[in-house]
N, C-alpha and C. Protein backbone atom coordinates (compact mmCIF):
# COMPACT_ATOMS: atom_id res chain seq x y z
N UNK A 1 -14.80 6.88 -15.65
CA UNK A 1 -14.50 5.67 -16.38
C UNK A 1 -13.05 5.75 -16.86
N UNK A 2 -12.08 4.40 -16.78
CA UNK A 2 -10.72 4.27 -17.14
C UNK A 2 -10.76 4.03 -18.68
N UNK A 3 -9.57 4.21 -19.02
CA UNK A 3 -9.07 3.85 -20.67
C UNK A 3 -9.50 1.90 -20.55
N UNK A 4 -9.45 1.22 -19.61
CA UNK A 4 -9.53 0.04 -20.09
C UNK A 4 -11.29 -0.71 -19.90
N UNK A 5 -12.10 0.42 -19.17
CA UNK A 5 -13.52 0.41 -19.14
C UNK A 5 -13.87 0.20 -17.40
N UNK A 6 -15.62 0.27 -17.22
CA UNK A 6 -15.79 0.60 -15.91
C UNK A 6 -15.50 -0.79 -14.91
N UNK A 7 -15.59 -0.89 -13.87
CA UNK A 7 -15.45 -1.82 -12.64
C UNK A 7 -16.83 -1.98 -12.13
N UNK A 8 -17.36 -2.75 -12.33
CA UNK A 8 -18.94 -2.78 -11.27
C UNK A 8 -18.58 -3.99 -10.55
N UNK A 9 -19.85 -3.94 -9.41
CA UNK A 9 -19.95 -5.37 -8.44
C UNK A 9 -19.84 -6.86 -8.88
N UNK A 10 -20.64 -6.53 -9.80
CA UNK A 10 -20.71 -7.86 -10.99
C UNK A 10 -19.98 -8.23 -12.11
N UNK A 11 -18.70 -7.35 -11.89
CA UNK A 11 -17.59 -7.73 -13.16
C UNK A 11 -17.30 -8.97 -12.78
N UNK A 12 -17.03 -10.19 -13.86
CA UNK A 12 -16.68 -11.54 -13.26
C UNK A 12 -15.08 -11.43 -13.28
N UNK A 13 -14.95 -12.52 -12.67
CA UNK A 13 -13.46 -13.00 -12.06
C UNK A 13 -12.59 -12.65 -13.52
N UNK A 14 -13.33 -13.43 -15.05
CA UNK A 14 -12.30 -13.78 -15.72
C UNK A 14 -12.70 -12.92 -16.73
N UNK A 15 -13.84 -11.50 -16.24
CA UNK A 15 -13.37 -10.29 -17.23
C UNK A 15 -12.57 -9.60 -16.52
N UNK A 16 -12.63 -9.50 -14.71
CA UNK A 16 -11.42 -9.00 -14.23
C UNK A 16 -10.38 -9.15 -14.46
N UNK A 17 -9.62 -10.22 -15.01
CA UNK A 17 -8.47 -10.97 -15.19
C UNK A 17 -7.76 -10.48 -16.48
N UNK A 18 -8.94 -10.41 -17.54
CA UNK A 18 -8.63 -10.12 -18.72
C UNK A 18 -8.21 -8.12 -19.17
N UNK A 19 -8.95 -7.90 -18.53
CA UNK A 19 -8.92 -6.28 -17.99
C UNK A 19 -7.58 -5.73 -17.26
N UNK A 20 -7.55 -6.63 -16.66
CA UNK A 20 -5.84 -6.78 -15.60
C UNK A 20 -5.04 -6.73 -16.94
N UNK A 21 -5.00 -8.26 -17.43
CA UNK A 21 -4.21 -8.20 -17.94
C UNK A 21 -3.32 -7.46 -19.11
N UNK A 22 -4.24 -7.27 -19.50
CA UNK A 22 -4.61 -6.25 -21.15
C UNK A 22 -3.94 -5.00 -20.42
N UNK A 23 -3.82 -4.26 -19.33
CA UNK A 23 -3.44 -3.13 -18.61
C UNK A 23 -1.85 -3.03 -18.64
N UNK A 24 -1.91 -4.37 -17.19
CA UNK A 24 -0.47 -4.77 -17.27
C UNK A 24 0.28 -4.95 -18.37
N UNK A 25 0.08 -5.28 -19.38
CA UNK A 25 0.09 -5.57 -20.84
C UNK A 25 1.02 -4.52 -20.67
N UNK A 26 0.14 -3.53 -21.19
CA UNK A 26 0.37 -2.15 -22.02
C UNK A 26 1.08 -1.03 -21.28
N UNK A 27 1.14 -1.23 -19.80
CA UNK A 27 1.49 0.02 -18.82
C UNK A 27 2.46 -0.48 -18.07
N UNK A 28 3.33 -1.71 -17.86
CA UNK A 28 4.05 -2.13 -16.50
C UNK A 28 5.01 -2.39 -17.20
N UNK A 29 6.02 -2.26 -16.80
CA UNK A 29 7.34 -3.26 -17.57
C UNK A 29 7.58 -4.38 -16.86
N UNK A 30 8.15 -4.77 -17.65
CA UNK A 30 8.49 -6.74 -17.08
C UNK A 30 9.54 -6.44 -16.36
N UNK A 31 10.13 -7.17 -15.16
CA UNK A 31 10.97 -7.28 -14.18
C UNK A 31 12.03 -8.75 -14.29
N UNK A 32 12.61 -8.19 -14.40
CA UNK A 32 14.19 -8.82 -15.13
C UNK A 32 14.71 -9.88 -13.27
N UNK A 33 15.16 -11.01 -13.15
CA UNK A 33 15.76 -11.56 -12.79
C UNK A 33 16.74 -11.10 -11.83
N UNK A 34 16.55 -10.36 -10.35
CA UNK A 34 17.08 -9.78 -9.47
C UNK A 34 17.31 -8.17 -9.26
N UNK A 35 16.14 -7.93 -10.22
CA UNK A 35 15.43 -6.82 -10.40
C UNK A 35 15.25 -5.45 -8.81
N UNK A 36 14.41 -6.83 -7.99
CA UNK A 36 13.90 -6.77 -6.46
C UNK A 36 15.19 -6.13 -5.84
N UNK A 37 15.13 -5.06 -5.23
CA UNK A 37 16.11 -4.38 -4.25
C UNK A 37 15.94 -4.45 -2.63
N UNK A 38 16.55 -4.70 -2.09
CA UNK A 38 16.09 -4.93 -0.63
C UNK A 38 16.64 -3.42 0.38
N UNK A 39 15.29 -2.68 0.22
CA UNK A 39 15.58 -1.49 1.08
C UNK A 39 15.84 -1.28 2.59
N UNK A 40 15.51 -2.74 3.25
CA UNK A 40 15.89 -2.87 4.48
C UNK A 40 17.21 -2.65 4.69
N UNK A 41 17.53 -3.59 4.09
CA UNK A 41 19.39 -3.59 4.09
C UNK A 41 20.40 -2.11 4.78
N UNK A 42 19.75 -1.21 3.50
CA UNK A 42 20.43 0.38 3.83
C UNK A 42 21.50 0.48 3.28
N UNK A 43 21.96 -0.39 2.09
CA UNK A 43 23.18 -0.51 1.06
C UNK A 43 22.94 0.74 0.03
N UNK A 44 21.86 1.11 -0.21
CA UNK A 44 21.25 1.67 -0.93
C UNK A 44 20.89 2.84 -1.25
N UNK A 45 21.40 3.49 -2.12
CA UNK A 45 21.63 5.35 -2.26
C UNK A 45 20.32 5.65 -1.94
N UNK A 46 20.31 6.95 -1.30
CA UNK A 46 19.16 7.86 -1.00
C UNK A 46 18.39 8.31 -2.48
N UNK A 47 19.38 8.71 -3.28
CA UNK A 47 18.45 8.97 -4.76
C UNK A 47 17.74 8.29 -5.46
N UNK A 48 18.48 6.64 -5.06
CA UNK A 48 18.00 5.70 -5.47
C UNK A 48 16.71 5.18 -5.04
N UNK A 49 16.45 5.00 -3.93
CA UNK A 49 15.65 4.66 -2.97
C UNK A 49 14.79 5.48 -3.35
N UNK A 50 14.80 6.86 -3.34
CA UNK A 50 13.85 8.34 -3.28
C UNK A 50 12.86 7.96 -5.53
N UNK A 51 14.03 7.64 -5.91
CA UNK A 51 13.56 6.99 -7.90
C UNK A 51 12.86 6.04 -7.17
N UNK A 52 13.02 4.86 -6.34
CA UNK A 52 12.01 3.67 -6.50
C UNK A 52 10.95 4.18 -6.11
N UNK A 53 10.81 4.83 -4.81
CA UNK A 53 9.46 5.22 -4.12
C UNK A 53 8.65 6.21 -5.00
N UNK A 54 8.85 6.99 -5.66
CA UNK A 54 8.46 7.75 -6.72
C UNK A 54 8.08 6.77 -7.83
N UNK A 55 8.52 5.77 -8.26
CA UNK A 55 7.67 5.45 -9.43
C UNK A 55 6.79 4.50 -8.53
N UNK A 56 6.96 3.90 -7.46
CA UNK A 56 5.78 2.78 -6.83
C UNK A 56 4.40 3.73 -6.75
N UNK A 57 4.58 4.77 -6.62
CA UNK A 57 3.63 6.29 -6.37
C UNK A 57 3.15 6.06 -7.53
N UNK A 58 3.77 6.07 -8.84
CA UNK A 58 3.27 6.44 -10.28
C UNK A 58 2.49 5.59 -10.64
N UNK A 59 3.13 3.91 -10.13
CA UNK A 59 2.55 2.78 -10.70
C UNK A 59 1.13 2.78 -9.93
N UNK A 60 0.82 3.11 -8.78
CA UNK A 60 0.17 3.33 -7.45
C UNK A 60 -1.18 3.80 -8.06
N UNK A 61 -0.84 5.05 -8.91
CA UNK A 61 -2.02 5.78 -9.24
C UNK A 61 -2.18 5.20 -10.62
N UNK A 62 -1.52 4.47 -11.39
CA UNK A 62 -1.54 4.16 -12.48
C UNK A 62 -2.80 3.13 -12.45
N UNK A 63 -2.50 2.44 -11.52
CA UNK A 63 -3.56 1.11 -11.30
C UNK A 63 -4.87 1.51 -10.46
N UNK A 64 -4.86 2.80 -10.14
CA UNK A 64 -5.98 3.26 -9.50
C UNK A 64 -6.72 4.29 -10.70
N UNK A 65 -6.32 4.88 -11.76
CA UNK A 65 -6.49 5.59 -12.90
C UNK A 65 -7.66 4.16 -13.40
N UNK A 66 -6.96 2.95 -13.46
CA UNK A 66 -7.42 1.98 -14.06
C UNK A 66 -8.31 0.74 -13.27
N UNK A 67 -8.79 1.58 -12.54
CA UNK A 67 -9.47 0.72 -11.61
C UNK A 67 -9.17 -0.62 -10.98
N UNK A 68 -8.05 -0.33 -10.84
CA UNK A 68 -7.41 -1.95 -10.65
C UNK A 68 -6.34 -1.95 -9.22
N UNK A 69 -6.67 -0.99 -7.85
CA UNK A 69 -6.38 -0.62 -6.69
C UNK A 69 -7.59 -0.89 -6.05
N UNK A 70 -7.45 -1.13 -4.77
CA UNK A 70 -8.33 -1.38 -3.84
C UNK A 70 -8.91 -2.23 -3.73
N UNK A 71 -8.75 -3.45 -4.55
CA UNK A 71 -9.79 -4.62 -5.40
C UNK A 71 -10.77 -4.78 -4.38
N UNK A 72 -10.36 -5.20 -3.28
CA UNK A 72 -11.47 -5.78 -1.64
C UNK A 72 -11.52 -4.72 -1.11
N UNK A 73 -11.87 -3.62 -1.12
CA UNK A 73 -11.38 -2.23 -0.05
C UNK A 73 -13.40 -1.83 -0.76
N UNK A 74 -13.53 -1.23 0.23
CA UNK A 74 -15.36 -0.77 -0.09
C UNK A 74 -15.27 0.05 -1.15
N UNK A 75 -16.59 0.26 -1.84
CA UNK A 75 -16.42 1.29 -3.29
C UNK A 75 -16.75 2.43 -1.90
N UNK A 76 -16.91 2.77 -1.28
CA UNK A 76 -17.28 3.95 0.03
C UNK A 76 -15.83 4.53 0.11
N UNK A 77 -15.22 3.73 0.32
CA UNK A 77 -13.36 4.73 0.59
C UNK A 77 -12.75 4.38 -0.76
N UNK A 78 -13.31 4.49 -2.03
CA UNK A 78 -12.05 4.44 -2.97
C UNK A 78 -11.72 3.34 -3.84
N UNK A 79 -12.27 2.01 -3.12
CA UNK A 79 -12.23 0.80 -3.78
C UNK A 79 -12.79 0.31 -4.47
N UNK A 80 -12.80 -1.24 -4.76
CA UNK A 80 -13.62 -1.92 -5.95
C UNK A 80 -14.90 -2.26 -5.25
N UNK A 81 -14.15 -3.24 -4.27
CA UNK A 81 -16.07 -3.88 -3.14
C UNK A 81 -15.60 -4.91 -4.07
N UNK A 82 -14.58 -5.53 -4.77
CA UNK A 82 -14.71 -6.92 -5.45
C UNK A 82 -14.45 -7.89 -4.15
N UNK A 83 -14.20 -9.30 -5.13
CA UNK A 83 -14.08 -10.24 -3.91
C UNK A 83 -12.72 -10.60 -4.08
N UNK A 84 -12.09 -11.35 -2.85
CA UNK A 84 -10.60 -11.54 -2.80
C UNK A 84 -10.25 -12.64 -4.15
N UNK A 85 -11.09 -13.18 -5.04
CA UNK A 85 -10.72 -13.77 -5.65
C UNK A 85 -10.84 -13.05 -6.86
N UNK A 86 -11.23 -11.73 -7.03
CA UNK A 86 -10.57 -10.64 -7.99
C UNK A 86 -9.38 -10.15 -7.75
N UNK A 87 -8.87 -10.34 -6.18
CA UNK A 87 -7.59 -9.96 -6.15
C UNK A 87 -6.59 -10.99 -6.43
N UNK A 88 -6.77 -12.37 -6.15
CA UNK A 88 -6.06 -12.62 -6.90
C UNK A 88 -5.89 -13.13 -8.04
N UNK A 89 -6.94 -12.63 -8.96
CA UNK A 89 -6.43 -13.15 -10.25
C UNK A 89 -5.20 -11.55 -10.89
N UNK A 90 -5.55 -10.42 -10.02
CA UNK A 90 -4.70 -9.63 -10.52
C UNK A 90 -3.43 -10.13 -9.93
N UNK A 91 -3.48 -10.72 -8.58
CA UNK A 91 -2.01 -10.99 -8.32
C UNK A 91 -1.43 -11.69 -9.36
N UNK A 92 -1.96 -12.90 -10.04
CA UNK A 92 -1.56 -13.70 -10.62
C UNK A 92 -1.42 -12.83 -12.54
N UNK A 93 -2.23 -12.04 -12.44
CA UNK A 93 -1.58 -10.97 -13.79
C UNK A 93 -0.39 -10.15 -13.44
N UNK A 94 0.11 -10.37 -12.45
CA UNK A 94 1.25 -9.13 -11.66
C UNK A 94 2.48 -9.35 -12.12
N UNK A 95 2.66 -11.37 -11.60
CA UNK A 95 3.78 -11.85 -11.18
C UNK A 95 4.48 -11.36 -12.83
N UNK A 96 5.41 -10.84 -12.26
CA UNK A 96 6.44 -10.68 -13.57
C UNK A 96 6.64 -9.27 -14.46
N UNK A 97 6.01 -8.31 -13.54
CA UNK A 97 5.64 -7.01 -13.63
C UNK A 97 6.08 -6.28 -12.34
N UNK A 98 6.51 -5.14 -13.15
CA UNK A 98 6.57 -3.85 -11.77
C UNK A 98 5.55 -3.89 -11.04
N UNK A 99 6.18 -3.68 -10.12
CA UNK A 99 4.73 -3.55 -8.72
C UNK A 99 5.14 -2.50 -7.75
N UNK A 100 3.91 -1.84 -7.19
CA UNK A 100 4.47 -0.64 -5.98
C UNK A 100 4.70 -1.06 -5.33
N UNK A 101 6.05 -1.88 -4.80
CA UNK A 101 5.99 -2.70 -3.57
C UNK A 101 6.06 -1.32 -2.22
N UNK A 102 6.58 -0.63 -2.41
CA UNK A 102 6.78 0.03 -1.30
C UNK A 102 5.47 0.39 -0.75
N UNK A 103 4.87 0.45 -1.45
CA UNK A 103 3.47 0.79 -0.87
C UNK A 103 2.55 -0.38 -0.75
N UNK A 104 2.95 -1.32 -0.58
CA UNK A 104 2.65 -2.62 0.06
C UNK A 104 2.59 -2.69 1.60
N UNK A 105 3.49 -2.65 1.91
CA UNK A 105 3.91 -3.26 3.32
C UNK A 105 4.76 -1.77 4.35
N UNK A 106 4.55 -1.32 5.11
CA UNK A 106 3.08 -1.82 5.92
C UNK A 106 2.17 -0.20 5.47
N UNK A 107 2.02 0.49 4.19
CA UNK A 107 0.92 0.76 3.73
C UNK A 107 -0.57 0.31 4.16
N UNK A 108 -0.60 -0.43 2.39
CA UNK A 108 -1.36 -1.81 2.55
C UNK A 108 -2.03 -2.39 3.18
N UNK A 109 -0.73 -2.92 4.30
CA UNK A 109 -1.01 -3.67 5.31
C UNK A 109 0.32 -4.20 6.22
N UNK A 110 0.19 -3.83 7.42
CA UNK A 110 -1.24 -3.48 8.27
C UNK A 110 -2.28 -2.19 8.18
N UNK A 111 -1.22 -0.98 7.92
CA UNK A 111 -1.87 0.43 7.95
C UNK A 111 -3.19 0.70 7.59
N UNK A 112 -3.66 0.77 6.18
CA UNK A 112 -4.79 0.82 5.67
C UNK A 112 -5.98 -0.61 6.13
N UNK A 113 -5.39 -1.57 6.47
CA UNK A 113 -6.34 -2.50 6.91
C UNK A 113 -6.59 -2.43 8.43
N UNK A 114 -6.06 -1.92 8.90
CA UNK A 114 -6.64 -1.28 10.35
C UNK A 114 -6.96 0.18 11.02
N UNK A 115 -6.60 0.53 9.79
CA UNK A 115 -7.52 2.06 9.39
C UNK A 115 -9.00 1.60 8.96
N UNK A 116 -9.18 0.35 8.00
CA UNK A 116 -10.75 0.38 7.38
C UNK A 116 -11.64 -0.50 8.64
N UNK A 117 -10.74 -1.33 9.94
CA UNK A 117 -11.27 -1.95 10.49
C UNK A 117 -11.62 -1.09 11.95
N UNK A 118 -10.39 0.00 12.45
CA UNK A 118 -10.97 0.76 13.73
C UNK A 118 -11.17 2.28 13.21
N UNK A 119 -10.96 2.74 11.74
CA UNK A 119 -10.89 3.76 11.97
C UNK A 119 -12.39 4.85 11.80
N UNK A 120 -12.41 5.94 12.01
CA UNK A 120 -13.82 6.61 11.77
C UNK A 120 -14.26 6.96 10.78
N UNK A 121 -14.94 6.31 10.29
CA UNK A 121 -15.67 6.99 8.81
C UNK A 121 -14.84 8.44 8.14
N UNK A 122 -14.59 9.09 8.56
CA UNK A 122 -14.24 10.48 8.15
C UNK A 122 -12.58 10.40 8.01
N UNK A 123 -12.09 9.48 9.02
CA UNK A 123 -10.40 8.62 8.65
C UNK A 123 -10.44 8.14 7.20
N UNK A 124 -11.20 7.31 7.72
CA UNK A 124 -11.67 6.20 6.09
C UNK A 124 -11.87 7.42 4.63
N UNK A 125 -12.85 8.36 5.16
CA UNK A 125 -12.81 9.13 3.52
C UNK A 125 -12.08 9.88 3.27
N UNK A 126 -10.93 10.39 4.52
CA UNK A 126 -10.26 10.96 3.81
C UNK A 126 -8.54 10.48 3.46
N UNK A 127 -8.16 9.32 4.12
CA UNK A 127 -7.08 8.26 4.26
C UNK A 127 -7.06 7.35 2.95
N UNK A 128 -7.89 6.69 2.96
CA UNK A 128 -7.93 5.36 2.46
C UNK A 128 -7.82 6.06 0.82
N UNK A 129 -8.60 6.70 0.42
CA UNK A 129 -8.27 6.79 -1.24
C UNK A 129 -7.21 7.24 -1.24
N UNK A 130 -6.49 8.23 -0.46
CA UNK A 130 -5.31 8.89 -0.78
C UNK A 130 -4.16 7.92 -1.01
N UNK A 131 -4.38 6.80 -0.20
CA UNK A 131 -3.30 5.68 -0.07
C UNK A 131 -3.58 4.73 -1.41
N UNK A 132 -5.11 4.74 -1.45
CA UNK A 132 -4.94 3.72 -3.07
C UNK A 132 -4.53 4.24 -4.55
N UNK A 133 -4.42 5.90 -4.52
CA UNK A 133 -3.93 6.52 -5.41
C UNK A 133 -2.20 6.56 -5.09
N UNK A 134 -1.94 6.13 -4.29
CA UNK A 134 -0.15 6.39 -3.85
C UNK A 134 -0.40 7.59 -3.58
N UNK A 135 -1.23 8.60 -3.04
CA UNK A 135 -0.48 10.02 -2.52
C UNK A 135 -0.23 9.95 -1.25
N UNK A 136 -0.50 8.79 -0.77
CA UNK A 136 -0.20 8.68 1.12
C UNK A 136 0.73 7.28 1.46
N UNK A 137 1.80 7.31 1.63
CA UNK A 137 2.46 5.98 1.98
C UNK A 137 2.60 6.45 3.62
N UNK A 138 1.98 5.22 4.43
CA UNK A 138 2.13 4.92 6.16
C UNK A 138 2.95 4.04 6.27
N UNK A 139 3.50 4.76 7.68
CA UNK A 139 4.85 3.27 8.18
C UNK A 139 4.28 3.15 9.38
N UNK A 140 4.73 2.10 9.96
CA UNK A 140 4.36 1.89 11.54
C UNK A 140 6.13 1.64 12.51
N UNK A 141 5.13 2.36 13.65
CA UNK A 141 6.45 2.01 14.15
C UNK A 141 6.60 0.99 15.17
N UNK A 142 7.28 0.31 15.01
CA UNK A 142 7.49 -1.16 15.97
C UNK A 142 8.52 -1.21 16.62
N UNK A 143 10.07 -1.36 16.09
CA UNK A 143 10.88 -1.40 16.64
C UNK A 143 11.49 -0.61 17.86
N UNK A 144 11.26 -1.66 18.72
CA UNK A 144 12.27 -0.96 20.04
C UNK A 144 13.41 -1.58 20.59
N UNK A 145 14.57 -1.29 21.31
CA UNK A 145 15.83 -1.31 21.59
C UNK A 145 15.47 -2.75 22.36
N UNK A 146 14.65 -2.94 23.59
CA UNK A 146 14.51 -4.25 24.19
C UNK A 146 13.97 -5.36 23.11
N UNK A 147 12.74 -4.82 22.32
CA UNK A 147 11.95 -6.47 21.99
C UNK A 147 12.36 -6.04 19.98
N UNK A 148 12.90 -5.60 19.52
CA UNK A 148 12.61 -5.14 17.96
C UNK A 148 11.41 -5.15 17.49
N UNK A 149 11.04 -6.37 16.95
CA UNK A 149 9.63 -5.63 16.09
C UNK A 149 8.46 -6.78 16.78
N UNK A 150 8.78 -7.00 17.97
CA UNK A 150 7.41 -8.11 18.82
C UNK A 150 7.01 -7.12 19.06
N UNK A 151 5.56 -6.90 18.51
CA UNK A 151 4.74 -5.99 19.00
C UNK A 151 4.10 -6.17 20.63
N UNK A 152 3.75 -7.69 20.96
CA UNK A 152 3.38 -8.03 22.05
C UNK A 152 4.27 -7.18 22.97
N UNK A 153 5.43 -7.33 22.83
CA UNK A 153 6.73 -7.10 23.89
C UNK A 153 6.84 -5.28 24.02
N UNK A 154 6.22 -4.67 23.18
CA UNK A 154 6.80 -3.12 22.77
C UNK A 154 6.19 -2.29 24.31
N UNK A 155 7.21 -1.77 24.62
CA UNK A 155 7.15 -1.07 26.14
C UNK A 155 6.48 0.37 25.70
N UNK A 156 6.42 1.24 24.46
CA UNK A 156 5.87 2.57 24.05
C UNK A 156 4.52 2.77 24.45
N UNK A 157 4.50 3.46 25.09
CA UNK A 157 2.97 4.43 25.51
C UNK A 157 2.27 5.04 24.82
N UNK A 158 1.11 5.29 24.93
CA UNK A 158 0.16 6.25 24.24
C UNK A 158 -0.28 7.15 24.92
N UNK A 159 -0.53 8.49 25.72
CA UNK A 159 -1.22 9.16 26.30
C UNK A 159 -1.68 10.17 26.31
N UNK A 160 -3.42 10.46 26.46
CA UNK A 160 -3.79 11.28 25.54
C UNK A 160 -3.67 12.64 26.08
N UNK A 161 -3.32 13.65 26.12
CA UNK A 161 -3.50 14.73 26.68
C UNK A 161 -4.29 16.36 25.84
N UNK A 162 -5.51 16.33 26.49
CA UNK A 162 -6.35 16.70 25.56
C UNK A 162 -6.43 16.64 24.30
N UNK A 163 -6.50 17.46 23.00
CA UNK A 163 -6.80 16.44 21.79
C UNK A 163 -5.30 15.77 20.85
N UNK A 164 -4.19 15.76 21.68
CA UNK A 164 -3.23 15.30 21.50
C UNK A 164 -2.88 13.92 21.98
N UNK A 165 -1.40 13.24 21.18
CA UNK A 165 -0.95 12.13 22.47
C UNK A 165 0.16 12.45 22.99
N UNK A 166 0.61 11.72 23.69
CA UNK A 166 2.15 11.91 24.25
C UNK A 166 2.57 10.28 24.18
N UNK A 167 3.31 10.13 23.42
CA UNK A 167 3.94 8.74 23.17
C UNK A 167 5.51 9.45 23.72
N UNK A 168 5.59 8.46 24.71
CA UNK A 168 6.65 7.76 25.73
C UNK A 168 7.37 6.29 25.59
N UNK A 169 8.22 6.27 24.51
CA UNK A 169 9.62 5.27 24.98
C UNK A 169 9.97 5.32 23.42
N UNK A 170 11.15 4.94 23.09
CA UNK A 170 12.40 4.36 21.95
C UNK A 170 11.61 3.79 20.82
N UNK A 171 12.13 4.32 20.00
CA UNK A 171 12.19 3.50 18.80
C UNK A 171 13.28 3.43 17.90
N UNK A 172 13.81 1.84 17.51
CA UNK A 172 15.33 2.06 17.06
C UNK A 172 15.12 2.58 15.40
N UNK A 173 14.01 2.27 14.86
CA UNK A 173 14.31 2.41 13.10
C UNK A 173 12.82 1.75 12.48
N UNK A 174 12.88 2.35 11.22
CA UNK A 174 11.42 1.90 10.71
C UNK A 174 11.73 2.02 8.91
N UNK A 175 11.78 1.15 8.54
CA UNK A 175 12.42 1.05 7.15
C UNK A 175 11.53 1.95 6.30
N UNK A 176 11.42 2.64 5.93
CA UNK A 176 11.13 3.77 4.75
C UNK A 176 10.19 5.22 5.54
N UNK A 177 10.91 5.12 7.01
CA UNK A 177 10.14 6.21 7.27
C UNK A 177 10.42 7.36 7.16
N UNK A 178 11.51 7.74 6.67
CA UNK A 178 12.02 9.10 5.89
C UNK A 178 11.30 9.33 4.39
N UNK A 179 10.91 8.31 3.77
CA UNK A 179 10.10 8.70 2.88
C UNK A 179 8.69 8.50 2.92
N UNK A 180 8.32 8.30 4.24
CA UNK A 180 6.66 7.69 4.33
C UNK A 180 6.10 9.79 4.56
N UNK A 181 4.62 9.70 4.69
CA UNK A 181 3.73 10.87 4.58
C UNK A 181 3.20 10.76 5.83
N UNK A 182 2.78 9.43 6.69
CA UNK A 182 1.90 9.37 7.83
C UNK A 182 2.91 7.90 8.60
């Protein structure tokens, strides 16, 4: 059980909301007016970058301490099992608050949402919580030299050679994959 009380199936929308909020309240700081840093770019010091991803981690587990990670994700890997309209009433307690963005995209999603949709039960228990606590940030890799990030278009191979793969062709860059874990 969290400092702000338990999560069941049947918590409603607008004690979820109130629970959110009362959290965010007390644990997030407010985000000031161009606040948002754009890490794509690459303007952006390594120490700096290395401070943001470290506290998105903190905030990461902060909201998972408080039951307030995974909202739609199964209570089986880590999550709530709420419904998407518990998620967004937390979105809507967010706006205007620190958020782990880095561990958003493509964490989040796609990563973890096509981990809970192909991956194997035993992926799932041991992946998925690690990522809703922030101890696992995933990148994907897309970009290649012919198509950039059209996945349709991506010429890279997969091939398995006994319990390994052998991935065959280019990839130009993958925005935070020097600090990603998987």
């Amino acid at each position: 059980m969290s400092p702000t009380g338990p999560t069941t199936a049947t918590e409603s929308v607008a004690e979820f909301r109130a629970r959110a909020r009362a959290f965010i309240r007390a644990n997030l700081r407010p985000r000031t007016r161009g606040e948002h840093r754009d890490f794509t770019r690459g303007d952006i010091p390594d120490d700096v970058e290395r401070a943001a991803v470290a506290r998105s981690r903190e905030i990461q587990r902060m909201l998972f301490d408080a039951r307030l990670a995974g909202v739609c994700v199964p209570a089986e890997y880590g999550g709530l099992g709420l419904t998407p309209a518990h998620q967004q009433a937390l979105n809507e307690e967010l706006v205007g608050y620190e958020f782990p963005g880095h561990l958003q995209s493509p964490t989040m999603s796609p990563c973890m949402a096509v981990l809970l949709d192909f991956g194997t039960h035993e992926q799932k228990l041991r992946h998925v919580p690690a990522i809703l606590r922030g101890e696992e940030i995933w990148i994907q890799f897309l970009s290649e030299p012919s198509c950039g990030s059209d996945v349709a278009g991506a010429l890279t191979t997969a091939v398995r050679d006994g319990d390994e793969w052998i991935l065959n062709g280019s990839k130009v860059w993958s925005t935070g994959a020097w600090w990603s874990d998987w």
